[in-house]
PDB file of N, CA and C in Angstrom:
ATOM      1  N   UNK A   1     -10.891   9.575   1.733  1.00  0.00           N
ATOM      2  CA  UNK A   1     -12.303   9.460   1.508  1.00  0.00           C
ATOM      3  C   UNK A   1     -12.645   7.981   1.382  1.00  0.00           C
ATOM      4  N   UNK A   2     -13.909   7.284   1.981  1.00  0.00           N
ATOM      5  CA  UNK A   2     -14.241   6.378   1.432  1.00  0.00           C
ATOM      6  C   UNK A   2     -15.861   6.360   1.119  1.00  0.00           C
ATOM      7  N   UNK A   3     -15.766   4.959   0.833  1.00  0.00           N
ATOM      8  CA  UNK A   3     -17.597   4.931   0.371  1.00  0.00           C
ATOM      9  C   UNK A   3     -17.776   3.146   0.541  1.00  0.00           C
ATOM     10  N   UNK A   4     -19.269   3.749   1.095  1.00  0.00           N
ATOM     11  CA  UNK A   4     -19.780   2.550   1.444  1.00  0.00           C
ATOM     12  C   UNK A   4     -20.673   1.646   0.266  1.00  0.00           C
ATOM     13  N   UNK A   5     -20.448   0.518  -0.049  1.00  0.00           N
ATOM     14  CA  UNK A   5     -21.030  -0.004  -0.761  1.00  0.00           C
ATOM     15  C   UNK A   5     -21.980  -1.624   0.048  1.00  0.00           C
ATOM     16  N   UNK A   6     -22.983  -1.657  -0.030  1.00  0.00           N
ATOM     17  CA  UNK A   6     -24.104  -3.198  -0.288  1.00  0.00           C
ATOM     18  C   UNK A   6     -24.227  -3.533  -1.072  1.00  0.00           C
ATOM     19  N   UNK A   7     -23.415  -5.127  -1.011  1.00  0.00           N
ATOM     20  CA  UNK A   7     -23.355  -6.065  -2.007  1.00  0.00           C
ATOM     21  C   UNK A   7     -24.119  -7.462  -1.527  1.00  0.00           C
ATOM     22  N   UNK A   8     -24.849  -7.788  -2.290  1.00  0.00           N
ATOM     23  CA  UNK A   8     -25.051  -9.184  -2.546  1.00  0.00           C
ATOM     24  C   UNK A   8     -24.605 -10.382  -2.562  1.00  0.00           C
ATOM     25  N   UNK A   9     -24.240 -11.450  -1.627  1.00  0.00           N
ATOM     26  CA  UNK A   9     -23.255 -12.226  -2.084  1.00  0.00           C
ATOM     27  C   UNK A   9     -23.907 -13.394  -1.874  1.00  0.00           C
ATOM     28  N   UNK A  10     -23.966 -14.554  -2.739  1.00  0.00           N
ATOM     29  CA  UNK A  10     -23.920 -15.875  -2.906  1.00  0.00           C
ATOM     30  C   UNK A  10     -23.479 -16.734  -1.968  1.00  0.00           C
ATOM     31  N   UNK A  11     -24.296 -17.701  -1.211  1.00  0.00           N
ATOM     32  CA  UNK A  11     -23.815 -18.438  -0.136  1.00  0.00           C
ATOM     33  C   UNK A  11     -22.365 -18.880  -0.123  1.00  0.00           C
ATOM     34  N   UNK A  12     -22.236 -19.258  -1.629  1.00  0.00           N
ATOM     35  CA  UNK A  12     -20.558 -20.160  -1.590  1.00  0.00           C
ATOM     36  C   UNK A  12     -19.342 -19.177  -1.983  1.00  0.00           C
ATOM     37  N   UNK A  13     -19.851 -17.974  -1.732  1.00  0.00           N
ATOM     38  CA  UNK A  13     -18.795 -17.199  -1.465  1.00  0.00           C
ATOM     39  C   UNK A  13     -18.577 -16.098  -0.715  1.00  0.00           C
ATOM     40  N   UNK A  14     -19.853 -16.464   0.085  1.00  0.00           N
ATOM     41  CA  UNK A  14     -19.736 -15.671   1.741  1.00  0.00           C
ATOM     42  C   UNK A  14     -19.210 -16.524   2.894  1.00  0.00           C
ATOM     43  N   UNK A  15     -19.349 -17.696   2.332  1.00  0.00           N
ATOM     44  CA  UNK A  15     -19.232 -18.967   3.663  1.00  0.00           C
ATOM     45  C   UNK A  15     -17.595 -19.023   3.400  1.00  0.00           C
ATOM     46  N   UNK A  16     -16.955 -18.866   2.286  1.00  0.00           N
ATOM     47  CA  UNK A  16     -15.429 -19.302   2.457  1.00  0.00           C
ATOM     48  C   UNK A  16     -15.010 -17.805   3.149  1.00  0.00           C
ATOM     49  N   UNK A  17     -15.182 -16.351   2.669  1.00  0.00           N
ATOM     50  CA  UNK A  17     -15.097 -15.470   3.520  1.00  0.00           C
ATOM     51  C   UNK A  17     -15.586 -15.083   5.078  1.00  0.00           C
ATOM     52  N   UNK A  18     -16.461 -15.798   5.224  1.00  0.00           N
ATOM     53  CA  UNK A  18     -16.582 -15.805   6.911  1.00  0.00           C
ATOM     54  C   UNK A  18     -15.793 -16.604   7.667  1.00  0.00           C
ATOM     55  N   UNK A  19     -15.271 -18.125   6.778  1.00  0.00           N
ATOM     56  CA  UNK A  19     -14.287 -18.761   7.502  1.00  0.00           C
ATOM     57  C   UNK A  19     -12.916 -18.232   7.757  1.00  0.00           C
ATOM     58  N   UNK A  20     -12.298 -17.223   6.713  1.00  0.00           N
ATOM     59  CA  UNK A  20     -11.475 -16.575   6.430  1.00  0.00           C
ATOM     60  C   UNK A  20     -11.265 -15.494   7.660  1.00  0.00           C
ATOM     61  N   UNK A  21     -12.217 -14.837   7.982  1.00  0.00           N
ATOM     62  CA  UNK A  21     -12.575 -13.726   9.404  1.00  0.00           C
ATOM     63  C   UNK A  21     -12.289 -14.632   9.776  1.00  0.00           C
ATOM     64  N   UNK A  22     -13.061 -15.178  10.332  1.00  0.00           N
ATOM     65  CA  UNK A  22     -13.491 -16.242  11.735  1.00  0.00           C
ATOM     66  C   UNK A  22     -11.153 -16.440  12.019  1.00  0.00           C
ATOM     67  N   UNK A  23     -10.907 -17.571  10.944  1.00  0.00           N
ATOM     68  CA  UNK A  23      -9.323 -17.953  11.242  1.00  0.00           C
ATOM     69  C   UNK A  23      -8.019 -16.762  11.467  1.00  0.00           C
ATOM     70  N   UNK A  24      -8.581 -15.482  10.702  1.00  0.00           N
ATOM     71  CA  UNK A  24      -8.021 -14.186  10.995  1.00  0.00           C
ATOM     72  C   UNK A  24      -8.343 -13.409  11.955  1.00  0.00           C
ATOM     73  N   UNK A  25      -9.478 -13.459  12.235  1.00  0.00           N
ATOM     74  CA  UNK A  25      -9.868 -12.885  13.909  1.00  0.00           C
ATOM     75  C   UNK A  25     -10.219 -11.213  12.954  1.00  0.00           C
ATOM     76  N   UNK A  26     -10.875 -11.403  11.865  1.00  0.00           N
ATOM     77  CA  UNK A  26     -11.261 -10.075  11.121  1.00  0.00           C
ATOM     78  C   UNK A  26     -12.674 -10.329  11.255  1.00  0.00           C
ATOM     79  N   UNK A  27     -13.160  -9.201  10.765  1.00  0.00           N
ATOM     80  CA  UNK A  27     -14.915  -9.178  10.175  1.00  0.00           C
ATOM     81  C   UNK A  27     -14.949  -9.608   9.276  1.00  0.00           C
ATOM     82  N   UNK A  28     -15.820  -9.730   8.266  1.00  0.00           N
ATOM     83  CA  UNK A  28     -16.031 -10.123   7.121  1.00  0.00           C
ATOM     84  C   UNK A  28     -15.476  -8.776   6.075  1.00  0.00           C
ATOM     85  N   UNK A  29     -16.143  -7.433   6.846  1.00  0.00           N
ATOM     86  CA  UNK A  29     -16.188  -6.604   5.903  1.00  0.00           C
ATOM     87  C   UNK A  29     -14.831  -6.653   5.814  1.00  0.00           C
ATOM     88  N   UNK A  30     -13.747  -6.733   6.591  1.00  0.00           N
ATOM     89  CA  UNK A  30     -12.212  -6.048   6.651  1.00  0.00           C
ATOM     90  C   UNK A  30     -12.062  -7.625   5.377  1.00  0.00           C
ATOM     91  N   UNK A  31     -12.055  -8.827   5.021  1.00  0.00           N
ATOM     92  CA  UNK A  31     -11.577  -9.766   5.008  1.00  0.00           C
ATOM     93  C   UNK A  31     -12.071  -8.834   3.257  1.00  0.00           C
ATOM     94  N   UNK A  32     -13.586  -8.598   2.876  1.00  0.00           N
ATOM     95  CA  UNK A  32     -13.882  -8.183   1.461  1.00  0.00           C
ATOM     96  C   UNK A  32     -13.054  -7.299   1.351  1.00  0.00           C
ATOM     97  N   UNK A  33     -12.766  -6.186   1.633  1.00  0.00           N
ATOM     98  CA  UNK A  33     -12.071  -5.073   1.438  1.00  0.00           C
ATOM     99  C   UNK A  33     -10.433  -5.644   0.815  1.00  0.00           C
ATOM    100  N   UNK A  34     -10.042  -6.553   1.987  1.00  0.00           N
ATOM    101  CA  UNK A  34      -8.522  -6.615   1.551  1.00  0.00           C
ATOM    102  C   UNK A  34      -8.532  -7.759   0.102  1.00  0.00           C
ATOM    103  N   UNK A  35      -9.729  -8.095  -0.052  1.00  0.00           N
ATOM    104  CA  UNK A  35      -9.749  -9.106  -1.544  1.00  0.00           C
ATOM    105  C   UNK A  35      -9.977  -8.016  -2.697  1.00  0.00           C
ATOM    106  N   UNK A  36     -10.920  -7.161  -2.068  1.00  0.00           N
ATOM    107  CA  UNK A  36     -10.896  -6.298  -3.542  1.00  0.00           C
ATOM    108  C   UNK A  36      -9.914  -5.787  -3.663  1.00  0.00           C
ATOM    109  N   UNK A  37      -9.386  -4.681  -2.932  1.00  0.00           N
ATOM    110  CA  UNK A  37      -8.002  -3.984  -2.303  1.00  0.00           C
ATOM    111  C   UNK A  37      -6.966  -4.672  -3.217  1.00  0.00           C
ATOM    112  N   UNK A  38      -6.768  -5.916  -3.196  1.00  0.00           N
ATOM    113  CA  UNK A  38      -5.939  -6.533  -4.024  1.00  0.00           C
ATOM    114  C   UNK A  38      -6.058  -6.982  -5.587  1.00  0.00           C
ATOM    115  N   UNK A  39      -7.674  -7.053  -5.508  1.00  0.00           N
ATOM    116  CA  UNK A  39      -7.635  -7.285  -6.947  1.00  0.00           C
ATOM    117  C   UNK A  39      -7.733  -6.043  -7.847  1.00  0.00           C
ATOM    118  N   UNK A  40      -7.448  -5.224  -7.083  1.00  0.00           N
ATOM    119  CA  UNK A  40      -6.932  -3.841  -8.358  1.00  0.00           C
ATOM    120  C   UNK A  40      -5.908  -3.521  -8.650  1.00  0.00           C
ATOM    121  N   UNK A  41      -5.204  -4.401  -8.327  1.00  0.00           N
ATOM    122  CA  UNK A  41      -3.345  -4.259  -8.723  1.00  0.00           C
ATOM    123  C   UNK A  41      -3.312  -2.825  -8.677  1.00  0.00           C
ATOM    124  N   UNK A  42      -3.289  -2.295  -8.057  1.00  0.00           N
ATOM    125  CA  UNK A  42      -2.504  -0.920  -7.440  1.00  0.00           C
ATOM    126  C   UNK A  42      -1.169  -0.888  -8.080  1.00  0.00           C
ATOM    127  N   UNK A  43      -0.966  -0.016  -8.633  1.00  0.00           N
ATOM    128  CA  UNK A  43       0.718  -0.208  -8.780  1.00  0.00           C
ATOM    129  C   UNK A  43       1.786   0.459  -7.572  1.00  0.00           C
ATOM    130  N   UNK A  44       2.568  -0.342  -7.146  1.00  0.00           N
ATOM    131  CA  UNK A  44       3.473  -0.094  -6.292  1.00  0.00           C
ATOM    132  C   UNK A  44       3.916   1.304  -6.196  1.00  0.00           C
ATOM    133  N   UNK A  45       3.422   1.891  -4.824  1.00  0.00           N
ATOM    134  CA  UNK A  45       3.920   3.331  -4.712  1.00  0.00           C
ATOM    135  C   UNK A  45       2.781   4.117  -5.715  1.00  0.00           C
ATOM    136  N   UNK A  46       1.378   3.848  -6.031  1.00  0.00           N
ATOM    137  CA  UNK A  46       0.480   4.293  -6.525  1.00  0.00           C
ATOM    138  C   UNK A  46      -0.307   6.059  -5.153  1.00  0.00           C
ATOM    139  N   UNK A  47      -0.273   4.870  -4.540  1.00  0.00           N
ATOM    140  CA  UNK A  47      -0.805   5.851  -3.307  1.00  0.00           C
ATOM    141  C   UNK A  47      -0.186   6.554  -2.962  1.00  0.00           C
ATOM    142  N   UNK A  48       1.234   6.618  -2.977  1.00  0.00           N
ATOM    143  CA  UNK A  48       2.164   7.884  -2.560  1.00  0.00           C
ATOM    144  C   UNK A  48       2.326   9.143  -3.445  1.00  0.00           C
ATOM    145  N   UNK A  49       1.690   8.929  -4.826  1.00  0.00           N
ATOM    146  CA  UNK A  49       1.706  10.059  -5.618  1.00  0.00           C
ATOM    147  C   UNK A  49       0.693  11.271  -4.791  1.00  0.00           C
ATOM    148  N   UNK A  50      -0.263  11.058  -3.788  1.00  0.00           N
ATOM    149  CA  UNK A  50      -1.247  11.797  -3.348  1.00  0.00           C
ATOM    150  C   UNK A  50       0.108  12.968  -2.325  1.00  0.00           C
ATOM    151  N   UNK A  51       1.034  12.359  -2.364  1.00  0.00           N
ATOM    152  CA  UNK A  51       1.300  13.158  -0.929  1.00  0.00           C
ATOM    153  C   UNK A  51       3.245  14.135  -1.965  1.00  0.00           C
ATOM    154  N   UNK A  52       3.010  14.016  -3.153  1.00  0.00           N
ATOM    155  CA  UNK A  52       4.099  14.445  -4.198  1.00  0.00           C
ATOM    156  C   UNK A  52       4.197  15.815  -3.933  1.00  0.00           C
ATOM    157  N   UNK A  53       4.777  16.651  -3.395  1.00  0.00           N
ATOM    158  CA  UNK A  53       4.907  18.128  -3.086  1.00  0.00           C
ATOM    159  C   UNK A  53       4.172  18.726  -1.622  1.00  0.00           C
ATOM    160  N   UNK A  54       4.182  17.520  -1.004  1.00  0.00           N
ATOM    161  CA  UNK A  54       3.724  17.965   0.351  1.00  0.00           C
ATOM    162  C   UNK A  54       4.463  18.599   1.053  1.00  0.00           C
ATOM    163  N   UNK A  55       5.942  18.083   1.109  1.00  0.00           N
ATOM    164  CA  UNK A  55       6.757  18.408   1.858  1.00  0.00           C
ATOM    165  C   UNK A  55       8.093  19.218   1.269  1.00  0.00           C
ATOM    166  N   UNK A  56       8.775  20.362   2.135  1.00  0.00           N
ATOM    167  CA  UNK A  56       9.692  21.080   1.409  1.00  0.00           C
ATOM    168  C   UNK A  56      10.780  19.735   1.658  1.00  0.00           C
ATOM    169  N   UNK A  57      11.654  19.099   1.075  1.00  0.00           N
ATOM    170  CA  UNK A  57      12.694  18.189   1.208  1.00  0.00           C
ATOM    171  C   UNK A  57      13.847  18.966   1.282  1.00  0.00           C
ATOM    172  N   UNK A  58      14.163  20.210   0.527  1.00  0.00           N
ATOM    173  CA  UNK A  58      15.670  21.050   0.546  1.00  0.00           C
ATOM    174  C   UNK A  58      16.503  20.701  -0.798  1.00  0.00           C
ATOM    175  N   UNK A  59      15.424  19.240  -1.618  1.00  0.00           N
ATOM    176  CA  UNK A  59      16.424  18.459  -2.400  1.00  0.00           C
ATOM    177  C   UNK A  59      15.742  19.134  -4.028  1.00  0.00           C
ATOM    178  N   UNK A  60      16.168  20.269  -4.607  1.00  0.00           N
ATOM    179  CA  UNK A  60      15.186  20.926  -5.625  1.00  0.00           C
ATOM    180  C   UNK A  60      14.806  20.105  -6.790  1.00  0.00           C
ATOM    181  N   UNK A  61      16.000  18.880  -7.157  1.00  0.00           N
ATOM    182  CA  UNK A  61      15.982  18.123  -7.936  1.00  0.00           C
ATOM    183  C   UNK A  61      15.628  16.797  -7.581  1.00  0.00           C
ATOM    184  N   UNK A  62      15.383  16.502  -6.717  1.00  0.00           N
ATOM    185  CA  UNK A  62      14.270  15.252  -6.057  1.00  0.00           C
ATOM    186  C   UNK A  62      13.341  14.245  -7.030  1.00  0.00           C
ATOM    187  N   UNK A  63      12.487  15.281  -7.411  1.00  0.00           N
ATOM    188  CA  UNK A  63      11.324  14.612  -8.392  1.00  0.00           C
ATOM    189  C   UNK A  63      12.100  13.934  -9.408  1.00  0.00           C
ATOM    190  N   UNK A  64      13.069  14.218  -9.950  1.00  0.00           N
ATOM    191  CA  UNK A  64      13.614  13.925 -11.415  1.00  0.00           C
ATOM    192  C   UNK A  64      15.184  13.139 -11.302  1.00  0.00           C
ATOM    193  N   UNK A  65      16.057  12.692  -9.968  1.00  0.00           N
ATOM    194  CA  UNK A  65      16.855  11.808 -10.021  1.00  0.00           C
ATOM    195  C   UNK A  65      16.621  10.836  -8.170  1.00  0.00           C
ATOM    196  N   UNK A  66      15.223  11.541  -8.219  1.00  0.00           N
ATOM    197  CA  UNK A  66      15.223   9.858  -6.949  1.00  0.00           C
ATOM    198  C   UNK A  66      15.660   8.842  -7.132  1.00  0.00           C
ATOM    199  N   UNK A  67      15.647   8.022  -8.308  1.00  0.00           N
ATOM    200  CA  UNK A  67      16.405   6.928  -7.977  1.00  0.00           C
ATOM    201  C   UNK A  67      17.638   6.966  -7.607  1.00  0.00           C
ATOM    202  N   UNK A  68      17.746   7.973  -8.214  1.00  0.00           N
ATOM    203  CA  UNK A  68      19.680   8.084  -8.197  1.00  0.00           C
ATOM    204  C   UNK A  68      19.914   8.182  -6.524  1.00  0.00           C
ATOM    205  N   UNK A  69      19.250   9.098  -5.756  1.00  0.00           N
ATOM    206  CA  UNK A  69      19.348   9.094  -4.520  1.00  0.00           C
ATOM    207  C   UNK A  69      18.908   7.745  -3.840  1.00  0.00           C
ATOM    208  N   UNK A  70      18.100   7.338  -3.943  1.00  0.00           N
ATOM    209  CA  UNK A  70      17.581   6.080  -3.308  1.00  0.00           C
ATOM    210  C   UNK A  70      18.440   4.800  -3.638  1.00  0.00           C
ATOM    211  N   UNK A  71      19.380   5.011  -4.346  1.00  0.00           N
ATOM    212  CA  UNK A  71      20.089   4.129  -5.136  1.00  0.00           C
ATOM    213  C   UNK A  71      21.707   4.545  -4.344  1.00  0.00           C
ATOM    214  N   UNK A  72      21.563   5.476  -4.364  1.00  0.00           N
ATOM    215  CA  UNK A  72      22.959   5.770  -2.751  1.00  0.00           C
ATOM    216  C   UNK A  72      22.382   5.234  -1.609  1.00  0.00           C
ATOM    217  N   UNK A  73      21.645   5.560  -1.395  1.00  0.00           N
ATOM    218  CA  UNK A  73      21.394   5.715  -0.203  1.00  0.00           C
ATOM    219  C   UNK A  73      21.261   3.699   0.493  1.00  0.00           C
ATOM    220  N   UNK A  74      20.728   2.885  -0.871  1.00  0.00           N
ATOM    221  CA  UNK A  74      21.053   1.947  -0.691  1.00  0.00           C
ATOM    222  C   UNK A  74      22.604   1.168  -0.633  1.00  0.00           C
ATOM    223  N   UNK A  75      23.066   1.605  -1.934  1.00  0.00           N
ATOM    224  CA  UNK A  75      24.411   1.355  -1.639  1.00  0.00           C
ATOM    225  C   UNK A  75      25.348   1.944  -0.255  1.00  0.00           C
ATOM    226  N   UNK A  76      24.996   2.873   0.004  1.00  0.00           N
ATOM    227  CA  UNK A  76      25.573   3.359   1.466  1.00  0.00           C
ATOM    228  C   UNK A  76      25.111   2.511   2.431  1.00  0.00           C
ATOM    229  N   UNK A  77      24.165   2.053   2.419  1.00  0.00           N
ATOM    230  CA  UNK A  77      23.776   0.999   3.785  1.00  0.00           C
ATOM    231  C   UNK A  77      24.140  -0.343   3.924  1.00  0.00           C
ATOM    232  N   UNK A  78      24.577  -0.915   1.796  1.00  0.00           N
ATOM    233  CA  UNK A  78      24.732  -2.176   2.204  1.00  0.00           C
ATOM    234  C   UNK A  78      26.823  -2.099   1.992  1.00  0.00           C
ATOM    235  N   UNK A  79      27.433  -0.858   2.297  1.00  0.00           N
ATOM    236  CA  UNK A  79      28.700  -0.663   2.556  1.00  0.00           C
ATOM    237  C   UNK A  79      28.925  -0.148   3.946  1.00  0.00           C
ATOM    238  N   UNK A  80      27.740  -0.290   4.652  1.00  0.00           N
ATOM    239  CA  UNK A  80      27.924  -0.248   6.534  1.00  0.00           C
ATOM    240  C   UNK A  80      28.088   1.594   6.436  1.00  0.00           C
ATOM    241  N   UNK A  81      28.257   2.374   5.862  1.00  0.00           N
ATOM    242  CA  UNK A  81      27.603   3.872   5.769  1.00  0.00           C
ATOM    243  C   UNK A  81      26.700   4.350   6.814  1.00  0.00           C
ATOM    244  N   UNK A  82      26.919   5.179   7.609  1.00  0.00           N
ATOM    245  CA  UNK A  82      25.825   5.423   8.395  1.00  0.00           C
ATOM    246  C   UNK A  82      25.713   7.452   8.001  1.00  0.00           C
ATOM    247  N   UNK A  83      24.556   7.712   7.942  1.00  0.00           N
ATOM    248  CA  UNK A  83      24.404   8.934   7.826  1.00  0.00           C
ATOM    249  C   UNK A  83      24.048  10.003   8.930  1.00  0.00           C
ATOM    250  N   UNK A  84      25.257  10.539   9.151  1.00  0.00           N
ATOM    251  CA  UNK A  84      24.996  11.564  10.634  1.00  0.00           C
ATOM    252  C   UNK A  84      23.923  12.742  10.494  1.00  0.00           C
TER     253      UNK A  84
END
């Protein structure tokens, strides 16, 4: 979902964001978005809670020792491990 918002902005801080597009080859709007976007400190892996039981994995205990898996699964890759 999103939503559209009109904002107001102050010459001396539309003019450094249009230069910002302009050197990124963005719009303005994409250039506001990714400033606010950031100033909400999202917490890492915030957005992936939306998609938590989407999928059957096979793994029943998943939710409650992922790290533990993700934590093989790293160590298996940085011991050249490949998973068939």
């Amino acid at each position: 979902m999103t939503h559209q918002l009109t904002l107001e902005i102050a010459d001396e801080i539309y003019q450094p964001l249009a230069e910002k597009a302009k050197a990124t080859g963005q719009s303005v709007e994409a250039v506001v978005r990714d400033c606010l976007a950031a100033s909400v400190n999202l917490a890492p892996g915030s957005l992936l809670g939306r998609w938590a039981g989407a999928f059957a994995s096979g793994v029943p205990d998943a939710g409650t020792r992922h790290h533990e898996y993700l934590g093989q699964v790293l160590y298996d890759e940085m011991q050249g491990k490949k998973d068939d």
